[in-house]
C-alpha atoms as a PDB file:
ATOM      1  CA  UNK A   1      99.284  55.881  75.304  1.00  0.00           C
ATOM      2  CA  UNK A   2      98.820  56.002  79.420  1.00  0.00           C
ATOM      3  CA  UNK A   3     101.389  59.089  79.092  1.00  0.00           C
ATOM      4  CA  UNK A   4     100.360  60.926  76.409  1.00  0.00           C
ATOM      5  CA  UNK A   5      96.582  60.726  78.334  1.00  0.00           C
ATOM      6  CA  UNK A   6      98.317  61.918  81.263  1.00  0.00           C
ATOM      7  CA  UNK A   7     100.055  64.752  79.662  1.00  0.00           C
ATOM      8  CA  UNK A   8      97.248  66.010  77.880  1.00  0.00           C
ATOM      9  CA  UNK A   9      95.157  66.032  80.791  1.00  0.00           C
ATOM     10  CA  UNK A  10      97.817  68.148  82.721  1.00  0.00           C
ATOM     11  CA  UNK A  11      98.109  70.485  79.363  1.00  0.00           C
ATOM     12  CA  UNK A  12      93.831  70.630  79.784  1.00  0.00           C
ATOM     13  CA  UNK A  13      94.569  71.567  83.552  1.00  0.00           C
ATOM     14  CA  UNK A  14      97.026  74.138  82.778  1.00  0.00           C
ATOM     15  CA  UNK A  15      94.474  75.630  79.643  1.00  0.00           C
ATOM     16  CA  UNK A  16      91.875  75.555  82.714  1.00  0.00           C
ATOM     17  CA  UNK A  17      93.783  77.616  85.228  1.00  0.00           C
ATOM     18  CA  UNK A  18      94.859  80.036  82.677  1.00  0.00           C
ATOM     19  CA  UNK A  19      91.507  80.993  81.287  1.00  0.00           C
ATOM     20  CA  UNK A  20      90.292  80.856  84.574  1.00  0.00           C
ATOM     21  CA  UNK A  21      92.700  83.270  85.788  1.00  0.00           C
ATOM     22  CA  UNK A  22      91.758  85.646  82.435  1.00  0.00           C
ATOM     23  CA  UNK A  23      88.619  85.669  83.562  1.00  0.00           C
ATOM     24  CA  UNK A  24      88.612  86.812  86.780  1.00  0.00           C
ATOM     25  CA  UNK A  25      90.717  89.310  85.555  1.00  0.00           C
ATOM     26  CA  UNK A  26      88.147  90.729  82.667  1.00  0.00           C
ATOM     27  CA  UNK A  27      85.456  89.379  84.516  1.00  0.00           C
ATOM     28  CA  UNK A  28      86.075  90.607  88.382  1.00  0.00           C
ATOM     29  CA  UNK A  29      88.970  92.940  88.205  1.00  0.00           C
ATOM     30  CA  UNK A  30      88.821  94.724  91.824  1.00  0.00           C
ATOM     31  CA  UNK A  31      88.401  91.550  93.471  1.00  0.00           C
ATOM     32  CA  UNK A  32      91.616  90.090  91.078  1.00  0.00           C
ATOM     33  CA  UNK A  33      93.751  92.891  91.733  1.00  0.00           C
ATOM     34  CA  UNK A  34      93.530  92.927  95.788  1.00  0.00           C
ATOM     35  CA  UNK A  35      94.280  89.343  95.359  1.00  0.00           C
ATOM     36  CA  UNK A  36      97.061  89.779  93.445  1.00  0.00           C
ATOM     37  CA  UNK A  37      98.685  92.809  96.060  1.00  0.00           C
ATOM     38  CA  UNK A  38      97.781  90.213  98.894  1.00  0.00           C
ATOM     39  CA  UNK A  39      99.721  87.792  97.477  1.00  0.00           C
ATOM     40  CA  UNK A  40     102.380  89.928  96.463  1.00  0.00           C
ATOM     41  CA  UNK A  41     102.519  91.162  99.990  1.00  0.00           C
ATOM     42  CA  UNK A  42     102.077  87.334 101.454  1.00  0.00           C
ATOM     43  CA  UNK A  43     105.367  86.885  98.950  1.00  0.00           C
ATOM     44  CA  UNK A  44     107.149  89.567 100.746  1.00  0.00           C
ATOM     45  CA  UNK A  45     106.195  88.652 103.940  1.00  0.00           C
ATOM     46  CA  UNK A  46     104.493  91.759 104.760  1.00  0.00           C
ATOM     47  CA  UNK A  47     101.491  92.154 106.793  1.00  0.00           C
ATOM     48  CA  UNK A  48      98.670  95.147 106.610  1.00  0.00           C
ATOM     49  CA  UNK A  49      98.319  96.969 110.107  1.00  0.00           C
ATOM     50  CA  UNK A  50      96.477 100.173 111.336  1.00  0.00           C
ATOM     51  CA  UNK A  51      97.857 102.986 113.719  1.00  0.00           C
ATOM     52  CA  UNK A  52      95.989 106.021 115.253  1.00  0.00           C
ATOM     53  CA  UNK A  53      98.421 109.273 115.792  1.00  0.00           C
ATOM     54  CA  UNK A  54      98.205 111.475 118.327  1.00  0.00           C
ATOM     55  CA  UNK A  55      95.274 114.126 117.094  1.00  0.00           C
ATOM     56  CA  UNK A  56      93.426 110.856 115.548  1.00  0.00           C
ATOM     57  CA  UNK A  57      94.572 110.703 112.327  1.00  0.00           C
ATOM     58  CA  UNK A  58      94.854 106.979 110.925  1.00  0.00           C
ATOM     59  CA  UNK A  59      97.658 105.643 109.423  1.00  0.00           C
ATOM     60  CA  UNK A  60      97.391 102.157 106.998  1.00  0.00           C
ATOM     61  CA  UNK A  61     100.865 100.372 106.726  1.00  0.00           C
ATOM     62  CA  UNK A  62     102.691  97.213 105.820  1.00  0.00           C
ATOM     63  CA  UNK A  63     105.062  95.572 108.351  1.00  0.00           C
ATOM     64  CA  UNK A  64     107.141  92.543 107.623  1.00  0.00           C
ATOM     65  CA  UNK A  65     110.966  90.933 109.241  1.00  0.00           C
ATOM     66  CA  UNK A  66     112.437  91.491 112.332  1.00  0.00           C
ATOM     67  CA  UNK A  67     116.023  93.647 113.075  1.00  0.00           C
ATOM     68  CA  UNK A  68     116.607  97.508 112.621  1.00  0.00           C
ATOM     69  CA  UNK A  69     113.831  99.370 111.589  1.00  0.00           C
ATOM     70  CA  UNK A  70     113.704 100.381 108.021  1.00  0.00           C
ATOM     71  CA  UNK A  71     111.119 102.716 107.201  1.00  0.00           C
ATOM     72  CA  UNK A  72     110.201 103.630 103.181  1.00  0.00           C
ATOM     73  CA  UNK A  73     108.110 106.388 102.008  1.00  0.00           C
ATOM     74  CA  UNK A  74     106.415 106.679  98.721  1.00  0.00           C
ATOM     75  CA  UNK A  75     105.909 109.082  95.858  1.00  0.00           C
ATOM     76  CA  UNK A  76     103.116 111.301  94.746  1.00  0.00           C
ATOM     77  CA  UNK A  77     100.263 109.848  94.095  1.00  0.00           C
ATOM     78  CA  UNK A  78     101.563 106.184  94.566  1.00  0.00           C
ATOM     79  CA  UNK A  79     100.811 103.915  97.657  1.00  0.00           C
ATOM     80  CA  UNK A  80     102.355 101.534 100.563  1.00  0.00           C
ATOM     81  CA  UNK A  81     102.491  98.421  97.700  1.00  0.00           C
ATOM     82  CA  UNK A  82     105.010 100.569  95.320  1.00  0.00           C
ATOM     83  CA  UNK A  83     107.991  98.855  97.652  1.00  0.00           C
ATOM     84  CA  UNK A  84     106.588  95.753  98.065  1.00  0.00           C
ATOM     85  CA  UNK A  85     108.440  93.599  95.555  1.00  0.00           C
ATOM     86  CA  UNK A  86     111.502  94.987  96.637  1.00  0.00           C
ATOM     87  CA  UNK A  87     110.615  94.443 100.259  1.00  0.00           C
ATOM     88  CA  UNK A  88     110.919  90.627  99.691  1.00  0.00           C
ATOM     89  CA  UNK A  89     114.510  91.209  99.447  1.00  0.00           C
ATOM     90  CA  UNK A  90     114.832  92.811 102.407  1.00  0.00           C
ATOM     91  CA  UNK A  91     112.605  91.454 105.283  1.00  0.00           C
ATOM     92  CA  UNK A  92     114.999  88.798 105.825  1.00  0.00           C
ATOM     93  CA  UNK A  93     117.289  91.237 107.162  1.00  0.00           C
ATOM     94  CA  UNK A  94     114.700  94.152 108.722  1.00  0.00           C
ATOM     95  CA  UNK A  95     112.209  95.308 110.146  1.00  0.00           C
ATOM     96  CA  UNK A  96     110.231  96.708 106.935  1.00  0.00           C
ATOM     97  CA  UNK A  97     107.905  99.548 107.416  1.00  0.00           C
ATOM     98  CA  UNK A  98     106.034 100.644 104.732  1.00  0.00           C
ATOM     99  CA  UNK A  99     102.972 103.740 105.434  1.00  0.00           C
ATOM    100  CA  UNK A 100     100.457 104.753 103.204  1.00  0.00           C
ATOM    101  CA  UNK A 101     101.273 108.554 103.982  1.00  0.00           C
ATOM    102  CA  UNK A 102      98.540 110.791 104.777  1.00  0.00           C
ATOM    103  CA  UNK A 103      96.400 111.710 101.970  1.00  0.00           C
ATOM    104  CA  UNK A 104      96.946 108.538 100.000  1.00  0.00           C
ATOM    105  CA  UNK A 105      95.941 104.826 100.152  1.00  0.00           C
ATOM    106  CA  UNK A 106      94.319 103.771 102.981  1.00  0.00           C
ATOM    107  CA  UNK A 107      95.293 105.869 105.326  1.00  0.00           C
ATOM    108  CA  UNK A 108      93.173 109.112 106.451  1.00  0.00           C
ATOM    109  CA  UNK A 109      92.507 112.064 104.101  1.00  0.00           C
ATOM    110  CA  UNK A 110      91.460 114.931 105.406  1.00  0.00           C
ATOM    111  CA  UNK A 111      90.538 117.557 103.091  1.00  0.00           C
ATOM    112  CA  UNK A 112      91.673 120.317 104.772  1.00  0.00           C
ATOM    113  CA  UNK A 113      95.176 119.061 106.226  1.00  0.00           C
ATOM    114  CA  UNK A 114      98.641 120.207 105.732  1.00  0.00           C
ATOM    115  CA  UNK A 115     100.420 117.903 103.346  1.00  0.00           C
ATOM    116  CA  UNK A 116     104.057 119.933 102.891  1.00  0.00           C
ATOM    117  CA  UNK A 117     106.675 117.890 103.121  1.00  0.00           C
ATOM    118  CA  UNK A 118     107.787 119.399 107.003  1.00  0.00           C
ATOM    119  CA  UNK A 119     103.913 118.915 107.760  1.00  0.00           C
ATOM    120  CA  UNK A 120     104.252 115.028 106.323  1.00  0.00           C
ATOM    121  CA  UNK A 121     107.699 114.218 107.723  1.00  0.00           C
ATOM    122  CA  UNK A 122     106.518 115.415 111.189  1.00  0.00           C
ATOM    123  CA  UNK A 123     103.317 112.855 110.918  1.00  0.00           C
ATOM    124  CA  UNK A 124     106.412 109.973 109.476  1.00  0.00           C
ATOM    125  CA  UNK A 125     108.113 110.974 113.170  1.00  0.00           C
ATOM    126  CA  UNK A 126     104.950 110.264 114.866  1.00  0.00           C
ATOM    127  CA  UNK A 127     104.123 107.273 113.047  1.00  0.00           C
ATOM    128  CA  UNK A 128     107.860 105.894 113.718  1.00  0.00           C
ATOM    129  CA  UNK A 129     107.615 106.588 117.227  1.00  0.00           C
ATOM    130  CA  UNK A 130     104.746 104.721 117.819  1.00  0.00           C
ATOM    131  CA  UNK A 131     105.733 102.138 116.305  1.00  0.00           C
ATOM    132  CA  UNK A 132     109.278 101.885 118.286  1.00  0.00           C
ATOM    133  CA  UNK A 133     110.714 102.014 115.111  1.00  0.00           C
ATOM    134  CA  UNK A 134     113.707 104.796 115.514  1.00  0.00           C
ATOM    135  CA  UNK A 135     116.104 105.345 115.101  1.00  0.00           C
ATOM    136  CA  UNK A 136     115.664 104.279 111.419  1.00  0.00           C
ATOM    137  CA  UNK A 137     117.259 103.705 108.474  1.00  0.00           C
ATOM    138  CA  UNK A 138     114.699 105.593 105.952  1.00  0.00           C
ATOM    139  CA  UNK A 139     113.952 105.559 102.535  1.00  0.00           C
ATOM    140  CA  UNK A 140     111.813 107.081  99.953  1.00  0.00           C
ATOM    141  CA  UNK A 141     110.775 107.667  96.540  1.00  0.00           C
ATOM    142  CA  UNK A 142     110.381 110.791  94.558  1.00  0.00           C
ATOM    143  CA  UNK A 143     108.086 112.768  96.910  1.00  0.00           C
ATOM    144  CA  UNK A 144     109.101 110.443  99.487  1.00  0.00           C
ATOM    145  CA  UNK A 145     112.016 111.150  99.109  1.00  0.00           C
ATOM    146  CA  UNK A 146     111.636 114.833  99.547  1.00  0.00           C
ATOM    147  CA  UNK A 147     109.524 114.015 102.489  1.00  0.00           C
ATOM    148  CA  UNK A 148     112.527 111.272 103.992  1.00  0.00           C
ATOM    149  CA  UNK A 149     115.358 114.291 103.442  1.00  0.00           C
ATOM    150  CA  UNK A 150     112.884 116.922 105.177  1.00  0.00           C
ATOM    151  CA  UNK A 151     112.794 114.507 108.309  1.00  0.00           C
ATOM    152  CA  UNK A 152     116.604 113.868 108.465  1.00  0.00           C
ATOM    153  CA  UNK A 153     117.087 117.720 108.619  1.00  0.00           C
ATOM    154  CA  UNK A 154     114.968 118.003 111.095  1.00  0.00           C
ATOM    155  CA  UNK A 155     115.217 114.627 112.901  1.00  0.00           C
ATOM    156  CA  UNK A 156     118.600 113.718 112.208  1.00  0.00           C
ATOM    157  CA  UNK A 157     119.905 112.001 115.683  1.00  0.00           C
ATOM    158  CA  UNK A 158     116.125 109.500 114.146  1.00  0.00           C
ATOM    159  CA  UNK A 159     117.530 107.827 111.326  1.00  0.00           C
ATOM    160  CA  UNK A 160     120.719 106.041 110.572  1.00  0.00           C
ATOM    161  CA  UNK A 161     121.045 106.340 106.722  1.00  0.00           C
ATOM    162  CA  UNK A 162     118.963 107.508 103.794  1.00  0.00           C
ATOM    163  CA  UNK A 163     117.616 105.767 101.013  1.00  0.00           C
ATOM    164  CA  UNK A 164     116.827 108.380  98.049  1.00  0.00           C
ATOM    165  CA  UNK A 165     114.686 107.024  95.156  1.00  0.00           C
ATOM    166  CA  UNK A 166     114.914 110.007  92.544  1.00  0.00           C
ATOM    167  CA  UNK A 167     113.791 112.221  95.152  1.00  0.00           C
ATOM    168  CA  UNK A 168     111.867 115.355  94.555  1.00  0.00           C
ATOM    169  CA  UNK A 169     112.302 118.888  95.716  1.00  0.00           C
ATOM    170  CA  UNK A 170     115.607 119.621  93.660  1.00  0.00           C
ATOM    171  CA  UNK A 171     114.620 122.400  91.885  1.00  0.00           C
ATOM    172  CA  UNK A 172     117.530 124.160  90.387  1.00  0.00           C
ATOM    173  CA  UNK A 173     118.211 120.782  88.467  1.00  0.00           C
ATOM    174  CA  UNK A 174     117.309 121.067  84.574  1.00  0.00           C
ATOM    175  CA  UNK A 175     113.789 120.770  84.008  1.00  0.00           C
ATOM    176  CA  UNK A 176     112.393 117.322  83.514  1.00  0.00           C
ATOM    177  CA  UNK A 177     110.184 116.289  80.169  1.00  0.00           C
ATOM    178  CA  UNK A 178     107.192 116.477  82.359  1.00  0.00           C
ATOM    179  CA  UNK A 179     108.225 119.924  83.906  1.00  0.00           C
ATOM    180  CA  UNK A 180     108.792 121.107  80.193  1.00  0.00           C
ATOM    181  CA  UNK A 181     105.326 119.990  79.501  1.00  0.00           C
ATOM    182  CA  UNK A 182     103.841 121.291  82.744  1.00  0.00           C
ATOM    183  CA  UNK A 183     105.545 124.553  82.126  1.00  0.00           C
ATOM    184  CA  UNK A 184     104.681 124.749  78.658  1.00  0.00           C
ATOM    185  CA  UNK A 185     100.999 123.820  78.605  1.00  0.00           C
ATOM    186  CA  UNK A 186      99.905 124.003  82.292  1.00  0.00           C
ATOM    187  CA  UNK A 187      98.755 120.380  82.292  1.00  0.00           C
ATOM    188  CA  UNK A 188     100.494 118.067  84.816  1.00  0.00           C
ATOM    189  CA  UNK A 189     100.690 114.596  83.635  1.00  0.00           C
ATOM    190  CA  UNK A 190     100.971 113.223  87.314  1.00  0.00           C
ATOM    191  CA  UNK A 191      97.202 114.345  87.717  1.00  0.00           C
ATOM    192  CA  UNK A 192      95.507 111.615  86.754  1.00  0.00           C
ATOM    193  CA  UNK A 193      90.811 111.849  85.957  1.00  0.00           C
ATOM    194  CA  UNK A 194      90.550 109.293  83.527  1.00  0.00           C
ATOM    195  CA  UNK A 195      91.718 105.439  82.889  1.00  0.00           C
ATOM    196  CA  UNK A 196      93.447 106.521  80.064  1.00  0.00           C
ATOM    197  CA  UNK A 197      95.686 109.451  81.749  1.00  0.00           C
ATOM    198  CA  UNK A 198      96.699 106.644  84.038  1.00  0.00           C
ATOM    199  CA  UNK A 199      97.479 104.246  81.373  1.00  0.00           C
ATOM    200  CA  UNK A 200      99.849 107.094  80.147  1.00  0.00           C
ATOM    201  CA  UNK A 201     101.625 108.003  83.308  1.00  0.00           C
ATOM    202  CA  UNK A 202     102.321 104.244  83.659  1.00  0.00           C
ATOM    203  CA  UNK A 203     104.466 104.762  80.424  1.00  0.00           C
ATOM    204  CA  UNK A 204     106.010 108.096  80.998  1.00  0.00           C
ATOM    205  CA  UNK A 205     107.156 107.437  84.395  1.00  0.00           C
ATOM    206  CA  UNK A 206     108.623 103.342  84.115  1.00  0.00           C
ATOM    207  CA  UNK A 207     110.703 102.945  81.483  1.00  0.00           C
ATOM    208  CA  UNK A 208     110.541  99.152  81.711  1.00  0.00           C
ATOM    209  CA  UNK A 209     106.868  98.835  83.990  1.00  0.00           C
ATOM    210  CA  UNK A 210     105.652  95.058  85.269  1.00  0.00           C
ATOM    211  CA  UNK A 211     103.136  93.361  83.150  1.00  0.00           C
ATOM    212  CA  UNK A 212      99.651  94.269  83.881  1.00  0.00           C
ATOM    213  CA  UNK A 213      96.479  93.599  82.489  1.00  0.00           C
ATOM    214  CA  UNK A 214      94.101  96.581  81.818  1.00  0.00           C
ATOM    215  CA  UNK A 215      91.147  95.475  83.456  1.00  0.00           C
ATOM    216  CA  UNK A 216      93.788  95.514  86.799  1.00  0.00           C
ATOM    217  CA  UNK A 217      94.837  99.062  85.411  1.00  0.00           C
ATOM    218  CA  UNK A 218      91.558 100.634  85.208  1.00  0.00           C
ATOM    219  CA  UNK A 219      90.722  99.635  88.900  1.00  0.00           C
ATOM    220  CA  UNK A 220      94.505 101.417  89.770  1.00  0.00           C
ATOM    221  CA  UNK A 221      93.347 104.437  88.120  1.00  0.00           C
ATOM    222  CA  UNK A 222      89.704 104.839  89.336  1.00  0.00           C
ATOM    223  CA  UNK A 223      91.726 104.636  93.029  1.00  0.00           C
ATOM    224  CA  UNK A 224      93.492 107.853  91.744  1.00  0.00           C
ATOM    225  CA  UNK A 225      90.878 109.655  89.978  1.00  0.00           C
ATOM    226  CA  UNK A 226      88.844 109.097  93.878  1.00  0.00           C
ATOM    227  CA  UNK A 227      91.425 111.256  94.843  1.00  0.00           C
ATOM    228  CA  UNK A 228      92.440 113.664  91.824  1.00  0.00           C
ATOM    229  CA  UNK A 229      90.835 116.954  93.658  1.00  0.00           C
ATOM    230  CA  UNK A 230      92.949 116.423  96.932  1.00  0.00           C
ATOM    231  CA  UNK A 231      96.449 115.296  94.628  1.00  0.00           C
ATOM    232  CA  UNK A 232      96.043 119.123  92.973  1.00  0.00           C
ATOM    233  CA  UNK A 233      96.422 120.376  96.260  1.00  0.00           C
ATOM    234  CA  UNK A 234      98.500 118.402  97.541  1.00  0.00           C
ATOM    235  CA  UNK A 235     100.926 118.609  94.452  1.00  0.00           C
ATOM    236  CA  UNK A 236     100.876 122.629  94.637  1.00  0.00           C
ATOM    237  CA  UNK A 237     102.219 122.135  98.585  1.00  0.00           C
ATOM    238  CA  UNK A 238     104.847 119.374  97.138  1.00  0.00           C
ATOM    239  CA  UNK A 239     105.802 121.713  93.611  1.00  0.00           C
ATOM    240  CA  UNK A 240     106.534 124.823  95.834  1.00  0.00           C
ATOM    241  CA  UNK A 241     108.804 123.305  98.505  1.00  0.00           C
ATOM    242  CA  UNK A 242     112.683 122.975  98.132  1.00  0.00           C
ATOM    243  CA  UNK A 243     115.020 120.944 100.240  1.00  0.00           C
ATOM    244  CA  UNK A 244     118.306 122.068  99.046  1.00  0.00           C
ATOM    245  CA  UNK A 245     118.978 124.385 101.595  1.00  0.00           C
ATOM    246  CA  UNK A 246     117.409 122.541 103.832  1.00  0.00           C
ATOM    247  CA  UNK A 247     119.897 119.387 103.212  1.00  0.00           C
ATOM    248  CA  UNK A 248     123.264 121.108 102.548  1.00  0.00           C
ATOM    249  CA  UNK A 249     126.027 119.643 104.423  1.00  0.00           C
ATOM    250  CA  UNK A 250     123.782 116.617 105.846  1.00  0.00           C
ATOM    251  CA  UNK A 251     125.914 114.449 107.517  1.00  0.00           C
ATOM    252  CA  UNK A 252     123.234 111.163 107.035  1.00  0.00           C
ATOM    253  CA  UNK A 253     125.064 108.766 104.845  1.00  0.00           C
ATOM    254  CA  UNK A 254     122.811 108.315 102.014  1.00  0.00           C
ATOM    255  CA  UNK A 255     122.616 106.493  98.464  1.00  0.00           C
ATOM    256  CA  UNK A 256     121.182 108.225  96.071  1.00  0.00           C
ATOM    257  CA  UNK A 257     119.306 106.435  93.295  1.00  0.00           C
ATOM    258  CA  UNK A 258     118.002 107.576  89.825  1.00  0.00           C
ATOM    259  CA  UNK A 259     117.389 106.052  86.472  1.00  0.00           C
ATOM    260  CA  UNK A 260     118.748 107.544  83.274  1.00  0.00           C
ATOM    261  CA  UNK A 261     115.574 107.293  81.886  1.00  0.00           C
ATOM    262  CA  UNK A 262     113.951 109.331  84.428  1.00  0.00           C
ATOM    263  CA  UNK A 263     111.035 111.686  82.455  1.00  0.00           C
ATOM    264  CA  UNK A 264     109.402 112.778  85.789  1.00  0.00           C
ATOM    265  CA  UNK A 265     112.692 114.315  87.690  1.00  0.00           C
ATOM    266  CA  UNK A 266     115.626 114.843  85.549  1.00  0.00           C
ATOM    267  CA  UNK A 267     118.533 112.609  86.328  1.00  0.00           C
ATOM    268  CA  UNK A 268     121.374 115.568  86.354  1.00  0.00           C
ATOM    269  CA  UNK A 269     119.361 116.449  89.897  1.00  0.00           C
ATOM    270  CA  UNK A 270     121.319 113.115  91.437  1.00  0.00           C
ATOM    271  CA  UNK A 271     124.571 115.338  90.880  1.00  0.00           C
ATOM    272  CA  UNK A 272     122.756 118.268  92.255  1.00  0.00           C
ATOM    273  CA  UNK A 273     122.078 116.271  95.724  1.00  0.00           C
ATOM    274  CA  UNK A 274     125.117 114.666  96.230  1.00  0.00           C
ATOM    275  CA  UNK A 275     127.180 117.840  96.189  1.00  0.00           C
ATOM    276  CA  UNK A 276     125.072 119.428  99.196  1.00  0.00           C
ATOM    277  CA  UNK A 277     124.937 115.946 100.801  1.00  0.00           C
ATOM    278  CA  UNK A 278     128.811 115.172 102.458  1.00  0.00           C
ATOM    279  CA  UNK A 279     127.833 111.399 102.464  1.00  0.00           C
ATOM    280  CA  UNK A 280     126.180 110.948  99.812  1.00  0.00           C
ATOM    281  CA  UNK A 281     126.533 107.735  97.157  1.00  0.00           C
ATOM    282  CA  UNK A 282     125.349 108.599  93.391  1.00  0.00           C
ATOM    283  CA  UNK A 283     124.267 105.365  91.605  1.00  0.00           C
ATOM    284  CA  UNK A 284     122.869 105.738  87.983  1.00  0.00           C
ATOM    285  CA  UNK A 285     120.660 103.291  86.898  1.00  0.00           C
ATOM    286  CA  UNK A 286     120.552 102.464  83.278  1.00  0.00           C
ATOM    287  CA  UNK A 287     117.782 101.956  80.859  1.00  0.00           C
ATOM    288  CA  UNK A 288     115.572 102.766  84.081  1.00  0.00           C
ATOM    289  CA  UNK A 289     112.723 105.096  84.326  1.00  0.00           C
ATOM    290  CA  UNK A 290     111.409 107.349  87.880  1.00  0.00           C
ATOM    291  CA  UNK A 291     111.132 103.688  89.876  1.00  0.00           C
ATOM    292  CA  UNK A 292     113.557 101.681  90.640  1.00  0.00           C
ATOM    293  CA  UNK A 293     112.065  99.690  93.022  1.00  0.00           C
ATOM    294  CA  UNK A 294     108.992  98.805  90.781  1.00  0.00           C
ATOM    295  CA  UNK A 295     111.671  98.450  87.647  1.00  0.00           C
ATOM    296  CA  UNK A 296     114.469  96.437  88.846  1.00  0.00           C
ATOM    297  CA  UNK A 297     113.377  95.537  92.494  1.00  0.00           C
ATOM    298  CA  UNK A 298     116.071  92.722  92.559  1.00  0.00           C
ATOM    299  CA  UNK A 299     119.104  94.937  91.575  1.00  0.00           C
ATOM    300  CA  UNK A 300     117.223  97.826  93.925  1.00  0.00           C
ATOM    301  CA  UNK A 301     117.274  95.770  96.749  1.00  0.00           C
ATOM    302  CA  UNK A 302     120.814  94.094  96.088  1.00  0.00           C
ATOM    303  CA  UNK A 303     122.271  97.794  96.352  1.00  0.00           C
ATOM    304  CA  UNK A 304     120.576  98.832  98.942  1.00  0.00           C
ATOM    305  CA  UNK A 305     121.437  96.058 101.385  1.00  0.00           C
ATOM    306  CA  UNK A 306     125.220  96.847 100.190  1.00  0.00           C
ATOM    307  CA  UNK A 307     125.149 100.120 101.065  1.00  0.00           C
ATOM    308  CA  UNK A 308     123.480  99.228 104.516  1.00  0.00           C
ATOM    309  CA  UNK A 309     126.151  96.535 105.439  1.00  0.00           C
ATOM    310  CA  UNK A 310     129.185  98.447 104.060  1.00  0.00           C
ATOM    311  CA  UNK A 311     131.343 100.478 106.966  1.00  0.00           C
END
């Protein structure tokens, strides 16, 4: 009798938590989901930091191991935390980097900036210098990876190996579904000015996305929809710039990443990049949408640190 009073008070306990947890959720969801990208970060064992540039412009980032630097970027529209599962992985092994770019997150936002990708990989130079942090092996993810190939072109003796995440700014690559849709309609699903919009890029762009609740969701998407008039511009500067012959015949050994899923970049533009990159790696994903890292940030991460300790 003792034991079954002892397990049902532990079953009570456990009923406790998890409606407790529900309801901060429902009940307090901006103060749930910093908690939760704390603890994720805690987890990864990444810590938040500030940096002023040269000119004053503030930089928010996420810094965690010890070893060569390695620097990621993210994607349109996306933020410092999109690598930070898959940063747990590695900041047993490196220094992890991990900026809110200019224009997005926490960093600085100024309205009337320059947020091309040579304009944004020439303020990723300033923030790795100084931090100390090159050279670099860098990485990035669909715009940051457009932004992380635009550096190596112009920074190359700065970073040791590149990290591509379906990168963007392959253009001659068959249209994606949302370019067809963009083209054909002139809305761009990557803007996002309502909950619900965000709730539907979350779909298009992961084909298999984390759990989360949609009171943690909604406080994602009112972050975006803060910033919707300065993402138009920014996504004209990002739409209208091509890298390809600004890569070809990049020496930087590089893996390139995409998932066959991919809806936002089309996956034939891995085969595109490869052939103008000498040193280039192709690895298709499968059953993966336009992140990776957010997708499968075990397998992500597994690859990646093969591809940094092979010869």
């Amino acid at each position: 009798m003792r034991v079954v009073r002892v397990v049902r008070v532990v079953v009570l306990l456990v009923l406790a938590a998890v409606v407790g947890l529900v309801g901060c959720v429902y009940l307090a969801p901006v103060r749930t989901t910093n908690f939760a990208l704390a603890l994720e970060r805690q987890r990864a064992g990444l810590e938040k930091k500030t940096v002023t540039l040269p000119g004053g412009l503030r930089m928010v980032y996420l810094e965690g191991g010890s070893g060569d630097p390695v620097v990621l970027v993210h994607g349109f529209g996306a933020d410092k935390d999109n690598f930070t599962r898959v940063a747990r992985d590695l900041t047993p092994h490196y220094r992890v980097i991990i900026p809110d770019l200019a224009g997005f997150g926490e960093s600085d936002k100024p309205a009337d900036a320059d947020y091309a990708p040579i304009a944004q990989a020439e303020r990723i130079h300033a923030f790795a210098t100084a931090l100390g942090a090159t050279p670099m092996h860098l990485g990035g993810s669909s715009m940051g990876g457009q932004i992380a190939l635009t550096y190596a072109a112009r920074h190359p003796d700065a970073v040791r190996t590149l990290w591509l995440l379906a990168p963007a700014g392959v253009w001659t690559a068959p249209p994606s579904e949302i370019r067809v849709t963009y083209d054909k309609t002139g809305k761009n699903p990557l803007l996002v000015r309502s909950e619900e919009e965000f709730a539907q890029l979350l779909e298009l762009v992961m084909e298999d996305p984390p759990y989360l609740p949609r009171p943690m969701v909604n406080v994602m998407a009112r972050w975006r929809i803060a910033n919707a008039d300065l993402e138009e511009r920014i996504f004209t500067q990002i739409f209208t710039d091509s890298v390809e012959g600004r890569v070809a015949g990049l020496p930087t050994r590089t893996l390139i990443v995409w998932g066959d899923r991919d809806r936002a970049l089309h996956v034939a533009s891995g085969e595109v990049l490869r052939a103008l990159l000498p040193n280039a790696t192709l690895v298709i994903m499968p059953g993966i949408g336009h992140a990776p890292m957010i997708e499968r940030p075990k397998e992500s991460a597994t690859r990646y640190l093969e591809f940094l300790r092979s010869p």
